[in-house]
C-alpha atoms as a PDB file:
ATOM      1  CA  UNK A   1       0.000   0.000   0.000  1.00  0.00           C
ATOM      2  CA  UNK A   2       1.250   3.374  -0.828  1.00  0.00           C
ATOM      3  CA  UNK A   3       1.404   5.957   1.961  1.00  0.00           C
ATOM      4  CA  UNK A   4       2.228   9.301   2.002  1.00  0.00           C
ATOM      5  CA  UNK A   5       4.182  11.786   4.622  1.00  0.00           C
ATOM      6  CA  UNK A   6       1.148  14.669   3.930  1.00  0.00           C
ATOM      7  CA  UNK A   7      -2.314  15.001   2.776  1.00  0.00           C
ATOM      8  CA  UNK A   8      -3.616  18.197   2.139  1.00  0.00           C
ATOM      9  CA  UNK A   9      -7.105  18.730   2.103  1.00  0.00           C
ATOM     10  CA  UNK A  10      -8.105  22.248   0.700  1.00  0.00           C
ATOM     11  CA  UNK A  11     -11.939  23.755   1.543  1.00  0.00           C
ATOM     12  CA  UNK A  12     -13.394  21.528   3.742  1.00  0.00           C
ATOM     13  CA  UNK A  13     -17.172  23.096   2.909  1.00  0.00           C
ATOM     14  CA  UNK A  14     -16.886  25.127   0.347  1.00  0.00           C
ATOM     15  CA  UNK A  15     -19.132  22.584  -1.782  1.00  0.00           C
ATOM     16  CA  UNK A  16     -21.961  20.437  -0.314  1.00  0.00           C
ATOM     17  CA  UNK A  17     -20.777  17.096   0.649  1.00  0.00           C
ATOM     18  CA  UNK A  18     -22.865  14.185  -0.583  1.00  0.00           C
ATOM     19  CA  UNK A  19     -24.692  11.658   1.497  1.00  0.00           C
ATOM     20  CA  UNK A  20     -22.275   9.003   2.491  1.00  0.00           C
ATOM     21  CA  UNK A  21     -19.340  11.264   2.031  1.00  0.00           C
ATOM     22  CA  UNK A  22     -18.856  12.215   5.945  1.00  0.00           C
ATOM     23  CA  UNK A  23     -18.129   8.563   6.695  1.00  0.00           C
ATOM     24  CA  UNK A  24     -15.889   8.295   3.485  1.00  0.00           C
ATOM     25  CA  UNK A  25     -14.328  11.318   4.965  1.00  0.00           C
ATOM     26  CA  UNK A  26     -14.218   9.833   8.584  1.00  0.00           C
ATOM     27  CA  UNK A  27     -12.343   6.717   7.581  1.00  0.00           C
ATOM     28  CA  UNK A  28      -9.795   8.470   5.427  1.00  0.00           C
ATOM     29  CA  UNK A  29      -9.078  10.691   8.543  1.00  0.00           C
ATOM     30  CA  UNK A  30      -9.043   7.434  10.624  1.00  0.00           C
ATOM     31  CA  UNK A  31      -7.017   5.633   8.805  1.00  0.00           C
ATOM     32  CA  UNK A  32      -4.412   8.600   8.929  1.00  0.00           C
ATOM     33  CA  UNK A  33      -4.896   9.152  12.486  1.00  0.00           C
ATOM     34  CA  UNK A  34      -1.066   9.202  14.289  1.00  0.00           C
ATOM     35  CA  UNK A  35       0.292   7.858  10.901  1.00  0.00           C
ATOM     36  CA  UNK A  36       0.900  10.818   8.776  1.00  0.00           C
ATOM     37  CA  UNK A  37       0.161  14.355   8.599  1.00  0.00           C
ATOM     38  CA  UNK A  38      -2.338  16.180   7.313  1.00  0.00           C
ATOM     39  CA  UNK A  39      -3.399  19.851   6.209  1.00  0.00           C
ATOM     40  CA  UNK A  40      -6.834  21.336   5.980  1.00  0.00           C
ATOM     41  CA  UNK A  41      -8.394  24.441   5.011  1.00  0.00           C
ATOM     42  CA  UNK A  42     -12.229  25.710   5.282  1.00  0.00           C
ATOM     43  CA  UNK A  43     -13.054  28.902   5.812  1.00  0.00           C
ATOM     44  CA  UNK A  44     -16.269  27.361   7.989  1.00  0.00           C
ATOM     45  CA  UNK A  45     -15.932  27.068  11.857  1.00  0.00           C
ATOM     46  CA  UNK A  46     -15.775  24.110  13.704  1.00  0.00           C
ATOM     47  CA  UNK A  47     -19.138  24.279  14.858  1.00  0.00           C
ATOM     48  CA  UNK A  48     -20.255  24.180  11.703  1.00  0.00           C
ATOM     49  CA  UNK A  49     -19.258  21.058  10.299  1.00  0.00           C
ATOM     50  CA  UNK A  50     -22.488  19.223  11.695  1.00  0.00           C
ATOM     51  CA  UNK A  51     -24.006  20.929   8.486  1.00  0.00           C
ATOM     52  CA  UNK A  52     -21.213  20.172   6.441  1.00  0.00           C
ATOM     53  CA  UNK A  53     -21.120  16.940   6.612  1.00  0.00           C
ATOM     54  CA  UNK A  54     -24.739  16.274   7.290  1.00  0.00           C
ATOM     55  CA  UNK A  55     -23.805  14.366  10.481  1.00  0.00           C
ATOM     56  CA  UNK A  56     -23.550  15.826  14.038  1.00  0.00           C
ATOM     57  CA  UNK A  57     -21.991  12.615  15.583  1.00  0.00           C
ATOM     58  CA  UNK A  58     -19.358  11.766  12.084  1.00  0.00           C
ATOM     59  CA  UNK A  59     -18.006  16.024  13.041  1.00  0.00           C
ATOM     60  CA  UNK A  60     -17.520  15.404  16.350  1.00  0.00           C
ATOM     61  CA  UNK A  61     -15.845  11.896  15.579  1.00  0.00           C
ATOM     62  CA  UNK A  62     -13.326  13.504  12.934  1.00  0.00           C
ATOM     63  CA  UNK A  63     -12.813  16.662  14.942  1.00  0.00           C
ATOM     64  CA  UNK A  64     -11.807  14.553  17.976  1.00  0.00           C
ATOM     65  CA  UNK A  65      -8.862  12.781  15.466  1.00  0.00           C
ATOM     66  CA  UNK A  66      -8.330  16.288  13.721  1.00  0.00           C
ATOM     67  CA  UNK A  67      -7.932  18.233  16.569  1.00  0.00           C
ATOM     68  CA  UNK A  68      -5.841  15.546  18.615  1.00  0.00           C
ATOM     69  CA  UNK A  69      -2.341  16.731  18.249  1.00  0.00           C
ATOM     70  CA  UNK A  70      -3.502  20.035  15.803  1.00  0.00           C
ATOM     71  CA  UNK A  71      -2.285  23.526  15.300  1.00  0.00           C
ATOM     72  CA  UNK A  72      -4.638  25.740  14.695  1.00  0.00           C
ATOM     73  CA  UNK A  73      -4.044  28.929  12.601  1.00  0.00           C
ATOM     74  CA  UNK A  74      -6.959  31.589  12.019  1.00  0.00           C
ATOM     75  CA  UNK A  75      -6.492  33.726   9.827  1.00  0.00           C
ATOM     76  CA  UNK A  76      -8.347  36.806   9.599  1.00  0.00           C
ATOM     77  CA  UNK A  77      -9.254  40.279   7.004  1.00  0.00           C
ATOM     78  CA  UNK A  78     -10.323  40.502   3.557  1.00  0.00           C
ATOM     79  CA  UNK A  79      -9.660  38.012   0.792  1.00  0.00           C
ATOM     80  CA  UNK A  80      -5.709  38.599  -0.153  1.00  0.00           C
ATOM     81  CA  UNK A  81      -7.361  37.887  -3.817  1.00  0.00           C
ATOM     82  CA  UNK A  82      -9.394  40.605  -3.812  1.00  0.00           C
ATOM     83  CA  UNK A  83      -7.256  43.038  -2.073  1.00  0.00           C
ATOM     84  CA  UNK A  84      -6.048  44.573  -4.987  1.00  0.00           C
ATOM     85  CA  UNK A  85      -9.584  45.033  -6.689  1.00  0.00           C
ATOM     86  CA  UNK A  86     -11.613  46.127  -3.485  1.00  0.00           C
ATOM     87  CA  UNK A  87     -12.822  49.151  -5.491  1.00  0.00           C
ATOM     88  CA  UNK A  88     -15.148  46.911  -7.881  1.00  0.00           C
ATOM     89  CA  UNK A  89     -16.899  44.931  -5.015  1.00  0.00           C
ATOM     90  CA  UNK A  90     -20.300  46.410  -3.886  1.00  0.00           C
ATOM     91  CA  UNK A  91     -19.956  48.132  -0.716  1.00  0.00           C
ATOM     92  CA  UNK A  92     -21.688  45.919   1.725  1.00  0.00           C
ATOM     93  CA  UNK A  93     -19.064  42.870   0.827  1.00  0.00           C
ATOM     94  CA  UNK A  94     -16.037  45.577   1.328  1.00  0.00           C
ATOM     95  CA  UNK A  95     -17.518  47.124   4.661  1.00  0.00           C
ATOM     96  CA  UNK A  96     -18.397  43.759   5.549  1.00  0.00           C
ATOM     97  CA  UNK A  97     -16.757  42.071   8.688  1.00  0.00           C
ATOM     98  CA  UNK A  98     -14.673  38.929   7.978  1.00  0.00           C
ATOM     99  CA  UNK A  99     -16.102  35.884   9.047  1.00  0.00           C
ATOM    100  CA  UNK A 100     -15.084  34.588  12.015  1.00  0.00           C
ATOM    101  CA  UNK A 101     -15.152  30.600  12.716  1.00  0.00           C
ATOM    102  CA  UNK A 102     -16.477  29.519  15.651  1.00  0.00           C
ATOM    103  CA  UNK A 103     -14.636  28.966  19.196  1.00  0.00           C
ATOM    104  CA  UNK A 104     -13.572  25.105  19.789  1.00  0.00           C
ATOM    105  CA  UNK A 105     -16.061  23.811  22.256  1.00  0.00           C
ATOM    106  CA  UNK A 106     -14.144  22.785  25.601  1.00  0.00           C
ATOM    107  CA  UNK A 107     -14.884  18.912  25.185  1.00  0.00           C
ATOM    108  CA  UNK A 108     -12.360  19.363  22.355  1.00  0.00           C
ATOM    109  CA  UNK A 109      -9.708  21.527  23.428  1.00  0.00           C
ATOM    110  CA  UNK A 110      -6.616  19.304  24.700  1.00  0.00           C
ATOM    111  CA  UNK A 111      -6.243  17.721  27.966  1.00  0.00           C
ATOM    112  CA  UNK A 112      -3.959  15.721  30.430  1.00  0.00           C
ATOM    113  CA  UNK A 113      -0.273  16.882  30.812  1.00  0.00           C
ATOM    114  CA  UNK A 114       1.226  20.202  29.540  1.00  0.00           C
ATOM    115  CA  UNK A 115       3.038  19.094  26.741  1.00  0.00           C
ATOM    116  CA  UNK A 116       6.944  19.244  26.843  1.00  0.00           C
ATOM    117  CA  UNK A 117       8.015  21.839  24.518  1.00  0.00           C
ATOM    118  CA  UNK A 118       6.002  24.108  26.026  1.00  0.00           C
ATOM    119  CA  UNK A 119       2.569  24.248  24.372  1.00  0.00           C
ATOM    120  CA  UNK A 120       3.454  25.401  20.879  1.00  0.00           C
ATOM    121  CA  UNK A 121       1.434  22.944  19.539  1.00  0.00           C
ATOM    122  CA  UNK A 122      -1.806  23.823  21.594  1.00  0.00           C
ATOM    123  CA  UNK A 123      -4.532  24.466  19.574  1.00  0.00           C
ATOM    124  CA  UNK A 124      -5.288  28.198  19.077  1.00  0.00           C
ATOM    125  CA  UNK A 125      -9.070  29.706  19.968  1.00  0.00           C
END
């Protein structure tokens, strides 16, 4: 079986997933859970991934493996696309204020001994 050091998964819910496709999604997580590393994107909170994937109980499983030993970057501001043609959006997308994903909920955030190098690879929120 071929393996590979990184996956990279870019837009987690930017397009609908289809029915079954959460548990597709689970197992591929799962089966890369403490094996190799992964990078995802989404510019959708956590707490939205219920809707996402159509499953409450599938987000919560993957966010448990996801978030297990994750760094967490938020990034925030205007689309670095559209920086540099802000004066040809309508005004109530330029004035509006970037979306900002929801807070991990506490059941997630990481627990049992401070980790060794200090907590640089807590997860931010």
């Amino acid at each position: 079986m071929l393996t590979f050091a990184l996956l990279i998964v870019d837009e987690i819910g930017y397009l609908p997933v289809t029915p079954g496709g959460g548990n597709l999604f689970f197992q591929l997580v799962n089966a890369r859970y403490e094996k190799g590393a992964m990078i995802l994107t989404s510019n959708r909170g956590f707490a939205e991934w219920g809707d996402i994937f159509g499953d409450a109980v599938v987000a919560t499983a993957l966010l448990d493996r996801l978030l297990h030993h994750a760094v967490v970057f938020q990034i925030e501001g205007s689309s670095y696309r559209l920086r540099e043609h802000a004066d040809l959006l309508p005004e109530h997308v330029r004035t509006k204020a970037s979306i900002q994903p929801a807070p991990i909920p506490p059941t997630l955030r990481r627990r049992g001994r401070p980790p060794k190098n200090g907590g640089a690879d807590q997860i931010a929120g």
